[in-house]
PDB file of N, CA and C in Angstrom:
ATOM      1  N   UNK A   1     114.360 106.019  94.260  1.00  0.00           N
ATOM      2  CA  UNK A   1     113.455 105.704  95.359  1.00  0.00           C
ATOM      3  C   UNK A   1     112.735 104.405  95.071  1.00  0.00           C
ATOM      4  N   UNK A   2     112.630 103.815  96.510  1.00  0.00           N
ATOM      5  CA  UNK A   2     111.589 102.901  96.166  1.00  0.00           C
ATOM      6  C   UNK A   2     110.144 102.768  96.055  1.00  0.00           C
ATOM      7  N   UNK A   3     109.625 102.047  95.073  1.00  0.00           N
ATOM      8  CA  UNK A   3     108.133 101.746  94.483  1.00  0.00           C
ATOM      9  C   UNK A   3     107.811 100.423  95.450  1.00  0.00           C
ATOM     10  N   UNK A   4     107.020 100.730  96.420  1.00  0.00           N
ATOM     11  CA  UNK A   4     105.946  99.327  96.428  1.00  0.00           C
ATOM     12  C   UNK A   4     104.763  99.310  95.989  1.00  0.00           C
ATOM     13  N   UNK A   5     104.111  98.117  95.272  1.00  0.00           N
ATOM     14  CA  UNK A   5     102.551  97.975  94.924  1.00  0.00           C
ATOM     15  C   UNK A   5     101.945  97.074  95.160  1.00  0.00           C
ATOM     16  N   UNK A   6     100.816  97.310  95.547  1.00  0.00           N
ATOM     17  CA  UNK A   6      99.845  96.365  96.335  1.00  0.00           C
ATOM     18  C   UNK A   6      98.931  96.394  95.370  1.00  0.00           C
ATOM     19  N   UNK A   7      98.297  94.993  95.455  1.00  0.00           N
ATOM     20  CA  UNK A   7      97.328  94.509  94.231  1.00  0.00           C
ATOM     21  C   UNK A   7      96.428  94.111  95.336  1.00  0.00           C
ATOM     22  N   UNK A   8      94.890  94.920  95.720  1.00  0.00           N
ATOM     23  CA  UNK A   8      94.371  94.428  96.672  1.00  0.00           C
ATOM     24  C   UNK A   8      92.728  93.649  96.038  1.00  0.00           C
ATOM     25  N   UNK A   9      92.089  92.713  96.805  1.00  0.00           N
ATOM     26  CA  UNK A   9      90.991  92.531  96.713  1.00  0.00           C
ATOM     27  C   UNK A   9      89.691  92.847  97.583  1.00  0.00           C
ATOM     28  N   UNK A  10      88.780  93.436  97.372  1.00  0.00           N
ATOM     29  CA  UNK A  10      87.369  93.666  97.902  1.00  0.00           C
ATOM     30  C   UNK A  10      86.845  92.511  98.928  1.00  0.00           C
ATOM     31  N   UNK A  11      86.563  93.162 100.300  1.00  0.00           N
ATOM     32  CA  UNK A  11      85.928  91.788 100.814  1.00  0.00           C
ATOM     33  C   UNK A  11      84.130  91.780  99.832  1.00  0.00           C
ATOM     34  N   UNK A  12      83.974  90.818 100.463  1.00  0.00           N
ATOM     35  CA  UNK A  12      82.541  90.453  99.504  1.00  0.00           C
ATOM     36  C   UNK A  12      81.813  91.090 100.210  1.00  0.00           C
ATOM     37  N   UNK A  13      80.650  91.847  99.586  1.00  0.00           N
ATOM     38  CA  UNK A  13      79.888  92.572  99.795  1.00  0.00           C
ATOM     39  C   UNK A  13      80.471  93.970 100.232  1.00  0.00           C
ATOM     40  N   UNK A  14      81.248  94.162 100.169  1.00  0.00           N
ATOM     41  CA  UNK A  14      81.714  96.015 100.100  1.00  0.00           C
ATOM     42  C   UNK A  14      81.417  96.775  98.828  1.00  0.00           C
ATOM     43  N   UNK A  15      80.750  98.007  98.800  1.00  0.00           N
ATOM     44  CA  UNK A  15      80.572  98.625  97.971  1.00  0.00           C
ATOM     45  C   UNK A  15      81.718  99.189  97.251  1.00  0.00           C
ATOM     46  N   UNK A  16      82.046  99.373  95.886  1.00  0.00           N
ATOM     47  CA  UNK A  16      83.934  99.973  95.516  1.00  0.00           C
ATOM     48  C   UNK A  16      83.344 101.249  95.871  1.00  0.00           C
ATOM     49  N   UNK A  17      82.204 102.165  95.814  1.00  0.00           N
ATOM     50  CA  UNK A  17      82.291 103.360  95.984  1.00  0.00           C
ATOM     51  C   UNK A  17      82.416 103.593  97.381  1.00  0.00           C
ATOM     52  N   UNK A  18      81.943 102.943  98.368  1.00  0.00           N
ATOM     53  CA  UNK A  18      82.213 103.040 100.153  1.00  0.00           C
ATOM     54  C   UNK A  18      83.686 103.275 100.236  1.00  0.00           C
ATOM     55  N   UNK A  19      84.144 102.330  99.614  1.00  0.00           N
ATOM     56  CA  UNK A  19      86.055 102.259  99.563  1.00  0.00           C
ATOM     57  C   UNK A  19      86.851 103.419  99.174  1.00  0.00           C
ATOM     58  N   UNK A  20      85.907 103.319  97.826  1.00  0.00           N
ATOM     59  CA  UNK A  20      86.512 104.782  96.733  1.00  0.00           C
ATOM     60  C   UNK A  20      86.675 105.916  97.654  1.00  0.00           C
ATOM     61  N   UNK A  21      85.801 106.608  98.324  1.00  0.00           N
ATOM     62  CA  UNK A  21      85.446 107.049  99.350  1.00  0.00           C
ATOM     63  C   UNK A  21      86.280 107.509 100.570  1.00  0.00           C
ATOM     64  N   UNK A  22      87.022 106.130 101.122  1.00  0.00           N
ATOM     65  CA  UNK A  22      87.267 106.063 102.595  1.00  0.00           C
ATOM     66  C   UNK A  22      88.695 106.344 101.563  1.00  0.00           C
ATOM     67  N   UNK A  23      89.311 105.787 100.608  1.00  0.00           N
ATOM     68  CA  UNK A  23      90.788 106.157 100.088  1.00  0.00           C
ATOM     69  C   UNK A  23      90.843 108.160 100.024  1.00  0.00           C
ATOM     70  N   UNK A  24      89.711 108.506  99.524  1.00  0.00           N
ATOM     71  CA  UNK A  24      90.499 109.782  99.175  1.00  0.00           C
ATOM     72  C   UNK A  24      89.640 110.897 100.798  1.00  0.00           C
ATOM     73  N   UNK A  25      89.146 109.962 101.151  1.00  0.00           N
ATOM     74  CA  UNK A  25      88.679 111.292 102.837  1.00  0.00           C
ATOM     75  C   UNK A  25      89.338 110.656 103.722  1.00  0.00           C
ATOM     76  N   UNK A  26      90.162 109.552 103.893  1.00  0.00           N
ATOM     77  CA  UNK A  26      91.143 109.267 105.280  1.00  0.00           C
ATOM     78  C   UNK A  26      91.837 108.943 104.340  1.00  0.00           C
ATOM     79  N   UNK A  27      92.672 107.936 103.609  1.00  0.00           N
ATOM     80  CA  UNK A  27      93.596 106.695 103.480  1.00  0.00           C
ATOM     81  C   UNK A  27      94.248 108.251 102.648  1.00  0.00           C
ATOM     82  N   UNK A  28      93.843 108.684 101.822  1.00  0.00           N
ATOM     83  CA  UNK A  28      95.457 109.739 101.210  1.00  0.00           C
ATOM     84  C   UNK A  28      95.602 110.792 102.070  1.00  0.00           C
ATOM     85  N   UNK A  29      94.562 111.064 102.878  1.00  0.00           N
ATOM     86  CA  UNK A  29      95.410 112.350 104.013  1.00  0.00           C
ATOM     87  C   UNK A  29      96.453 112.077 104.693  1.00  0.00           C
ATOM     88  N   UNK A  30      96.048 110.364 105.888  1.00  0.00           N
ATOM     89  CA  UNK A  30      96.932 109.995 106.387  1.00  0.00           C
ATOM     90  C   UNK A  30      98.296 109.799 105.755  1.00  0.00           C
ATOM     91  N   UNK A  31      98.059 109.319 104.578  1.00  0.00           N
ATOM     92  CA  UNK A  31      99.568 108.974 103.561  1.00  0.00           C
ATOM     93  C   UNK A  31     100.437 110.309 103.921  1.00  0.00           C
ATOM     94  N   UNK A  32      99.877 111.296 103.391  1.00  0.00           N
ATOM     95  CA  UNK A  32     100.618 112.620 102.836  1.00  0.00           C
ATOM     96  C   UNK A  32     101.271 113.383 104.828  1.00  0.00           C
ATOM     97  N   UNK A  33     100.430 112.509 106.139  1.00  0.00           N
ATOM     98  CA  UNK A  33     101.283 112.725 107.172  1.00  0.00           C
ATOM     99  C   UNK A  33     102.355 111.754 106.756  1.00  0.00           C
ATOM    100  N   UNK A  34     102.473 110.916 106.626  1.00  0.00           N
ATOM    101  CA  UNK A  34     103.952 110.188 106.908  1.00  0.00           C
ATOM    102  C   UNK A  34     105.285 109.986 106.241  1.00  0.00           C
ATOM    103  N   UNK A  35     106.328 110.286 106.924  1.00  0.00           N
ATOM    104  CA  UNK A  35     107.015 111.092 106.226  1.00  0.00           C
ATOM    105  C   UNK A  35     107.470 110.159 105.136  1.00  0.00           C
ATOM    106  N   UNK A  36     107.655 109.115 104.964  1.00  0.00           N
ATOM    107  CA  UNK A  36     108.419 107.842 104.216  1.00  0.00           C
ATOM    108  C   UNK A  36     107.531 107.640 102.698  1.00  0.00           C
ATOM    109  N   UNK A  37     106.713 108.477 102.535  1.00  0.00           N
ATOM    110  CA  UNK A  37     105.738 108.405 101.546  1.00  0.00           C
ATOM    111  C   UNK A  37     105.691 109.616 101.022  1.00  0.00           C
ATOM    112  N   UNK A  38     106.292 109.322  99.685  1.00  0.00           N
ATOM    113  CA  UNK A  38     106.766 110.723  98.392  1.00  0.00           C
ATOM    114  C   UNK A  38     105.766 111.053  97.727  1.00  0.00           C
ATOM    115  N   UNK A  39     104.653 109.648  97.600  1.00  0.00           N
ATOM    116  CA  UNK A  39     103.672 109.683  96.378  1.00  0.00           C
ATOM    117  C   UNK A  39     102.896 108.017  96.702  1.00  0.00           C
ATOM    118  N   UNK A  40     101.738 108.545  96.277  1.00  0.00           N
ATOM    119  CA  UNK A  40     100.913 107.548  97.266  1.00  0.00           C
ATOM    120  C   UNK A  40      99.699 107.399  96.066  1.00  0.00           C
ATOM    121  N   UNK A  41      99.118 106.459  95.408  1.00  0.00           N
ATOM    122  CA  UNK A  41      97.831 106.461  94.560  1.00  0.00           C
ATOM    123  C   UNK A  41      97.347 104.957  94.581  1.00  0.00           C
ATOM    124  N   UNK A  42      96.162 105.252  94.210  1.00  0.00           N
ATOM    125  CA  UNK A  42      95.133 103.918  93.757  1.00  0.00           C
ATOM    126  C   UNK A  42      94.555 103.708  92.961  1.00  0.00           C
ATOM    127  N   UNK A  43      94.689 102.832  91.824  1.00  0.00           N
ATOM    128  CA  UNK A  43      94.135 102.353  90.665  1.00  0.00           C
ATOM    129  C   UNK A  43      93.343 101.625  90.275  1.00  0.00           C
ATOM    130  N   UNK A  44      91.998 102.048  90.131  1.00  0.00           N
ATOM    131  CA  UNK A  44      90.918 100.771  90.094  1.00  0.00           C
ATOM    132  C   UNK A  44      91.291  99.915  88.887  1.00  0.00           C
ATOM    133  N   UNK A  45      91.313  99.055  89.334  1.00  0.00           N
ATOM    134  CA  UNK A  45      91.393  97.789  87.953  1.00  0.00           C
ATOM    135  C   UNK A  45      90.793  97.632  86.899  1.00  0.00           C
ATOM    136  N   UNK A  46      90.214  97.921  85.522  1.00  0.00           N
ATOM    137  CA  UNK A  46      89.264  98.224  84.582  1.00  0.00           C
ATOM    138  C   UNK A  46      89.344  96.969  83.759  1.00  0.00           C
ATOM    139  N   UNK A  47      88.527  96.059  83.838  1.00  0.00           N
ATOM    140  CA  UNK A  47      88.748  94.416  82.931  1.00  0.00           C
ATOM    141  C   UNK A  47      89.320  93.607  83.471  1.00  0.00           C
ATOM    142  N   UNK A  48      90.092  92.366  82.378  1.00  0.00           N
ATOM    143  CA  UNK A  48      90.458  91.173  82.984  1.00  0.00           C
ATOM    144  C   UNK A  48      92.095  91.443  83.312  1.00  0.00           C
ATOM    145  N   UNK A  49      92.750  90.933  83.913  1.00  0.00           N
ATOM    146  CA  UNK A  49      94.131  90.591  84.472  1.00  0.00           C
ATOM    147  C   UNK A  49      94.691  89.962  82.861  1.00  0.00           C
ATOM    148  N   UNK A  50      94.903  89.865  82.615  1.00  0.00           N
ATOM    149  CA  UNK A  50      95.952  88.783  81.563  1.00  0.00           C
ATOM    150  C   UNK A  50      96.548  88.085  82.037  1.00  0.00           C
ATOM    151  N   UNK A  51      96.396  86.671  81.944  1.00  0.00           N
ATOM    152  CA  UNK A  51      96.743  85.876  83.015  1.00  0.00           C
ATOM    153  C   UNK A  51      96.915  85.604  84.289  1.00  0.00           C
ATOM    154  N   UNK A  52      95.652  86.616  84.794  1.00  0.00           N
ATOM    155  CA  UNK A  52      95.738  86.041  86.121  1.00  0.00           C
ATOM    156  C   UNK A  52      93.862  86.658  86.191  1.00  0.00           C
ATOM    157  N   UNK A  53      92.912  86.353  85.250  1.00  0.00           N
ATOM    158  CA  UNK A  53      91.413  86.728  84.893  1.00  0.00           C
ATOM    159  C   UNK A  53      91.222  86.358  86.447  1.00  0.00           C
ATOM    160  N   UNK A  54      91.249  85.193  87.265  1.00  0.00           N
ATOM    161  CA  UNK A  54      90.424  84.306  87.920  1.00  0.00           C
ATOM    162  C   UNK A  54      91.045  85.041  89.427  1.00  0.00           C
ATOM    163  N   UNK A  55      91.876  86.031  89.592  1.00  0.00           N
ATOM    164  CA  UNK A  55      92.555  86.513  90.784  1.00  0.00           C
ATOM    165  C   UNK A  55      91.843  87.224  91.467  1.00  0.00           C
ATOM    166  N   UNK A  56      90.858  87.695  90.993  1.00  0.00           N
ATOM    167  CA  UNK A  56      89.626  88.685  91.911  1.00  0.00           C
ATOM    168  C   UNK A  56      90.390  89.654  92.319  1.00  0.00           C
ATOM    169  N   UNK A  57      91.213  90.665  91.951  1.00  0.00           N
ATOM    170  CA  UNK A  57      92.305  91.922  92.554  1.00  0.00           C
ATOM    171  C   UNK A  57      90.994  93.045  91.427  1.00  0.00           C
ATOM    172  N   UNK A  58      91.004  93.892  92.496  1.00  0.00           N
ATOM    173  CA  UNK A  58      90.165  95.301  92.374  1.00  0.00           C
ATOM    174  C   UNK A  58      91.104  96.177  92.273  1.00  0.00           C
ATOM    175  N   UNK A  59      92.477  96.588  93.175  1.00  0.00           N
ATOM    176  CA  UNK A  59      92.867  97.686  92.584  1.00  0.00           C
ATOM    177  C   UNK A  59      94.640  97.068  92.994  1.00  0.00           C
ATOM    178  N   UNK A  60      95.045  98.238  92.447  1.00  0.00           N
ATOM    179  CA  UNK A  60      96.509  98.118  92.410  1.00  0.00           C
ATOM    180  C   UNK A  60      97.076  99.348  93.331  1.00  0.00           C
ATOM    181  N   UNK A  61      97.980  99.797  94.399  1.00  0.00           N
ATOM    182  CA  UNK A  61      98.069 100.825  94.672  1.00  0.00           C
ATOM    183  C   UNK A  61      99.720 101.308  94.406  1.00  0.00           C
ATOM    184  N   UNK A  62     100.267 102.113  94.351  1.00  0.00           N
ATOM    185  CA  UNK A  62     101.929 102.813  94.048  1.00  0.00           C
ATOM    186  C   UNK A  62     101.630 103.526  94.799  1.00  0.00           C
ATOM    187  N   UNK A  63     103.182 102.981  96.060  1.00  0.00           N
ATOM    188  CA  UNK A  63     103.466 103.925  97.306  1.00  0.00           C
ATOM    189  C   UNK A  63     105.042 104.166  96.677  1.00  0.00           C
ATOM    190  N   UNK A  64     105.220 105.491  96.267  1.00  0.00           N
ATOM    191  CA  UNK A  64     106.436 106.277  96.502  1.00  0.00           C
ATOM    192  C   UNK A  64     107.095 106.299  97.506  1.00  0.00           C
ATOM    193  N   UNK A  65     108.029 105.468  98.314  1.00  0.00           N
ATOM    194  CA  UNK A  65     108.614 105.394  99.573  1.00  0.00           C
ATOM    195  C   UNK A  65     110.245 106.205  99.476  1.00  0.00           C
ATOM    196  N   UNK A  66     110.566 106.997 100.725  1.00  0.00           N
ATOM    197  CA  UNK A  66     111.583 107.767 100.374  1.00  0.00           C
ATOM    198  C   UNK A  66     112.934 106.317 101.208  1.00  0.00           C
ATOM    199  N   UNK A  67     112.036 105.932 102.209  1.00  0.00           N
ATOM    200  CA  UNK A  67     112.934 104.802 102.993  1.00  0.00           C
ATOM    201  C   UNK A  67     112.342 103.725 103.555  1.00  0.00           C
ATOM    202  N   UNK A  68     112.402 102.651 103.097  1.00  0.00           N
ATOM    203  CA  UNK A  68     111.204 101.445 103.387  1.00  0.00           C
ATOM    204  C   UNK A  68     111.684 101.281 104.948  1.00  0.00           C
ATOM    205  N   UNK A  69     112.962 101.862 105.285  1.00  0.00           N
ATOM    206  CA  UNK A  69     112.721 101.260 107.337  1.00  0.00           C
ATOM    207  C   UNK A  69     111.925 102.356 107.673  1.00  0.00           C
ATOM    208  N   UNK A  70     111.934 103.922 107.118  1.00  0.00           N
ATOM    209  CA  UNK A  70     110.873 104.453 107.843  1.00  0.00           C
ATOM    210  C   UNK A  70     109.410 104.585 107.355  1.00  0.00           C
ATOM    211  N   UNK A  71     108.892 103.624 106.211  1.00  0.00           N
ATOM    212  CA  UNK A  71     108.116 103.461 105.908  1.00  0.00           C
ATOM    213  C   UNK A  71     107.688 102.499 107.408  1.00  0.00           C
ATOM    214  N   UNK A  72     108.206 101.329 107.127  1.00  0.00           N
ATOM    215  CA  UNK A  72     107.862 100.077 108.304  1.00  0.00           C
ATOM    216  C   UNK A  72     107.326 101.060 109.842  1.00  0.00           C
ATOM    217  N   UNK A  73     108.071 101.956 110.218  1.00  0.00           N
ATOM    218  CA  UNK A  73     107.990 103.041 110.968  1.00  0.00           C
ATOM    219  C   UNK A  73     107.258 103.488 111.435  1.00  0.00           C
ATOM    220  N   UNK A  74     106.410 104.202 109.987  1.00  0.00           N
ATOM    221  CA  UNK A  74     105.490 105.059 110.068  1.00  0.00           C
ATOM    222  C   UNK A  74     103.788 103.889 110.081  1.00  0.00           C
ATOM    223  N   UNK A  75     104.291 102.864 109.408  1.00  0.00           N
ATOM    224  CA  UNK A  75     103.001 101.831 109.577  1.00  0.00           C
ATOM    225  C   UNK A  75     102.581 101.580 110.844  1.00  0.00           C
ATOM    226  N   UNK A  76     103.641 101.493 111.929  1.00  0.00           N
ATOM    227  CA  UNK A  76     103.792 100.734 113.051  1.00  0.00           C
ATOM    228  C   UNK A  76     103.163 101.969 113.892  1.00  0.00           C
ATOM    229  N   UNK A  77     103.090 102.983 113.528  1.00  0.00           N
ATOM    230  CA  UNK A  77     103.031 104.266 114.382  1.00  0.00           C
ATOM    231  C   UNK A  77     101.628 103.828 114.764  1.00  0.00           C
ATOM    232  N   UNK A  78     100.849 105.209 115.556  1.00  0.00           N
ATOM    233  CA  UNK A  78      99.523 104.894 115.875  1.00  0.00           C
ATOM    234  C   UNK A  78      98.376 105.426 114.859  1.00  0.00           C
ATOM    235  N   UNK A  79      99.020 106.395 114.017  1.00  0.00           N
ATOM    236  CA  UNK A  79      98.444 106.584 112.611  1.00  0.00           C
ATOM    237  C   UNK A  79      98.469 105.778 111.425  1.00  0.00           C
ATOM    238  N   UNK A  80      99.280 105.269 110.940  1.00  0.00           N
ATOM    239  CA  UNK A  80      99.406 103.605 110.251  1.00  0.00           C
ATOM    240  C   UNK A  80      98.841 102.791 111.025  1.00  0.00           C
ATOM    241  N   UNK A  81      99.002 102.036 112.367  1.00  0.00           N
ATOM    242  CA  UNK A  81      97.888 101.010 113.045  1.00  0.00           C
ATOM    243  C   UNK A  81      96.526 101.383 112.628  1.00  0.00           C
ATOM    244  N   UNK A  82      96.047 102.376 113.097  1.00  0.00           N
ATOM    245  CA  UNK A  82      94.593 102.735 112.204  1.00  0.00           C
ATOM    246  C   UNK A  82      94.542 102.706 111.371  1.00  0.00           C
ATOM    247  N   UNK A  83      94.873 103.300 110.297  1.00  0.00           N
ATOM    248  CA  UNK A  83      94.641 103.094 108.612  1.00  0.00           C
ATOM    249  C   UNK A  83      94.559 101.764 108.290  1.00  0.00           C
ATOM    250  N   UNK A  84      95.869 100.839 108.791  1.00  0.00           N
ATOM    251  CA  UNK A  84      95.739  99.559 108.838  1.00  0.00           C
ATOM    252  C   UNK A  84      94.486  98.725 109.293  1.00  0.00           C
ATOM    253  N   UNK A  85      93.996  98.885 110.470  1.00  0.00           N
ATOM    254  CA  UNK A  85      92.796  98.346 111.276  1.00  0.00           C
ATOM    255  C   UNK A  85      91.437  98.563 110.312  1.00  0.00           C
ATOM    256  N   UNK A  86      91.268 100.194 110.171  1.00  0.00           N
ATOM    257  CA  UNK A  86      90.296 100.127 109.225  1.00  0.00           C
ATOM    258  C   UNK A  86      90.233  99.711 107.921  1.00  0.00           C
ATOM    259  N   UNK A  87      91.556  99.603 106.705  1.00  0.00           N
ATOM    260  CA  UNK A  87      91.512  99.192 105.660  1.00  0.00           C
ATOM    261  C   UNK A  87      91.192  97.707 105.921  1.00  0.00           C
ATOM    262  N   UNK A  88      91.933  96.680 106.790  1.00  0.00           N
ATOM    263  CA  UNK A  88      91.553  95.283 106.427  1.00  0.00           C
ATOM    264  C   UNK A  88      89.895  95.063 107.394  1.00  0.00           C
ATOM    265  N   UNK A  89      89.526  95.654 108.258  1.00  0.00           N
ATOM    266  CA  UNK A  89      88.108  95.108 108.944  1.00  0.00           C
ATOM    267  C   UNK A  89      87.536  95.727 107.941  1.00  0.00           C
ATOM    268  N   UNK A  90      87.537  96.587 107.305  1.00  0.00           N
ATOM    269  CA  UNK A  90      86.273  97.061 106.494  1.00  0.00           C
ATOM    270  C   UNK A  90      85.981  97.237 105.086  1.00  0.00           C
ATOM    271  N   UNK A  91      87.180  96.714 104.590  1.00  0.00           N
ATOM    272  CA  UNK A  91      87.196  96.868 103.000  1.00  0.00           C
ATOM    273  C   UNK A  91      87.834  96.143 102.565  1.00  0.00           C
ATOM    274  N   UNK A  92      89.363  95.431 102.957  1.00  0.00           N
ATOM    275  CA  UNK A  92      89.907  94.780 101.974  1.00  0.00           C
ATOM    276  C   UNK A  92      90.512  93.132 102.631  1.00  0.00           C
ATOM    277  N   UNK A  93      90.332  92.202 101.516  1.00  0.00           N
ATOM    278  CA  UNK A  93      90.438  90.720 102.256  1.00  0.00           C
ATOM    279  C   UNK A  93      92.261  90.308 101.852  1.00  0.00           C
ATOM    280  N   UNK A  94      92.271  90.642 103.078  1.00  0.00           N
ATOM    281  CA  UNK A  94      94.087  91.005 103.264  1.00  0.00           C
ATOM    282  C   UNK A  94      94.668  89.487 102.382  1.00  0.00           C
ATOM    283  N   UNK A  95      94.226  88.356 102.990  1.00  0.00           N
ATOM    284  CA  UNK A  95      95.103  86.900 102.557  1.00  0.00           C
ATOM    285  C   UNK A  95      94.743  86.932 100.884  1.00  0.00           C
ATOM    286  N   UNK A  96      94.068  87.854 100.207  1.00  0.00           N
ATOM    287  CA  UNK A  96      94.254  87.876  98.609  1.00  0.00           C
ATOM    288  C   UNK A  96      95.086  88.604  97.989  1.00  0.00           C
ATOM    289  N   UNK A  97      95.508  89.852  99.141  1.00  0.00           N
ATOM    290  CA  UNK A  97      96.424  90.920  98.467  1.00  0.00           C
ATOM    291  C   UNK A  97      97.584  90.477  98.116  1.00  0.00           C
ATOM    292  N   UNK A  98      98.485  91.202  97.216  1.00  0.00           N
ATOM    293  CA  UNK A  98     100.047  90.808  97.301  1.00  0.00           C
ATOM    294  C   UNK A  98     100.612  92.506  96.997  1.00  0.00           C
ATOM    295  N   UNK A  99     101.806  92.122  97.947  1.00  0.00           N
ATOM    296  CA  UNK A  99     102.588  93.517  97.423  1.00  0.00           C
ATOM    297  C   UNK A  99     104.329  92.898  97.084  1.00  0.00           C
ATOM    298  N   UNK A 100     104.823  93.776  96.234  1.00  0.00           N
ATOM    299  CA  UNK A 100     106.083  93.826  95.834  1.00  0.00           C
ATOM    300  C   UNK A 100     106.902  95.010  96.186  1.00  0.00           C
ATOM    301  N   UNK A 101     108.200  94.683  96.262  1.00  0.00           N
ATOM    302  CA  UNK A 101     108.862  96.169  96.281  1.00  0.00           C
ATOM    303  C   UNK A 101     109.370  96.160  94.323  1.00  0.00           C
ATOM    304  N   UNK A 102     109.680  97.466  94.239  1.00  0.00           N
ATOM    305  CA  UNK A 102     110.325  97.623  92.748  1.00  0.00           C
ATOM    306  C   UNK A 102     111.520  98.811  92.942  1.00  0.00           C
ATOM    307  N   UNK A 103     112.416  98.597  92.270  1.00  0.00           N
ATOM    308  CA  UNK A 103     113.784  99.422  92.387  1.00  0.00           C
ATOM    309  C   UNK A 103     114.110  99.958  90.981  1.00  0.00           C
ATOM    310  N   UNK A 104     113.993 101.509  90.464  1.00  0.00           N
ATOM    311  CA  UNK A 104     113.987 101.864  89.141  1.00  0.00           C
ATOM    312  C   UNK A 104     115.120 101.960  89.191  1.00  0.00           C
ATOM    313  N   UNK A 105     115.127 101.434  87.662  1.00  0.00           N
ATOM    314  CA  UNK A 105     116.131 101.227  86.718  1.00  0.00           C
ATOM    315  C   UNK A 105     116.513 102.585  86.143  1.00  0.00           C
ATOM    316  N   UNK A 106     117.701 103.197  86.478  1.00  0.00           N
ATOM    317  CA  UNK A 106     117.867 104.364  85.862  1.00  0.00           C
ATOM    318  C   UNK A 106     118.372 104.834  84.373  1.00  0.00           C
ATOM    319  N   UNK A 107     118.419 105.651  84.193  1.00  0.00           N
ATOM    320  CA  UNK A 107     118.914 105.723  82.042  1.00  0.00           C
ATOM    321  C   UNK A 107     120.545 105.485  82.491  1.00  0.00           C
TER     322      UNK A 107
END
């Protein structure tokens, strides 16, 4: 399966606990509706980056995706549009984030 992770940053002046907050009473319920999402978490960042100190990234997130077209899917839906709407107006400054996809390497 595929791994995407998002390395997001805090808009300025948001509290991390307001955020902390809005991730585990909306942002992982909604996850666990959609079907394209196996495993869903968020990792607060604890210290500096190693080589990348000056990047201002607060957390990192791992979305377990079972199929990234019905991931795209389920974003687009009217339950992803919201999650979406409220994560970037109210907590996170989207043009700092970056996400990757990752494809495990099996034994």
């Amino acid at each position: 399966m595929k791994v995407r992770y998002v390395i997001t940053t805090l808009k300025k002046g948001v509290d991390p606990a307001a955020y902390e907050k809005w991730l585990r009473e909306y942002d992982y319920k909604v996850a666990k509706t959609l079907p394209s999402i196996v495993s869903y978490t968020t990792h607060r960042i604890e210290g500096p980056i190693n080589g990348a100190e000056d990047a201002g990234w607060h957390y990192i997130e791992r979305i377990e995706i079972r199929d990234a077209e019905q991931y795209q899917k389920d974003l687009a839906s009217p339950a992803g549009q919201e999650l979406i709407r409220q994560l970037y107006e109210n907590y996170l400054e989207r043009p700092k984030n970056i996400f990757f996809w990752t494809e495990p390497i099996d034994e």
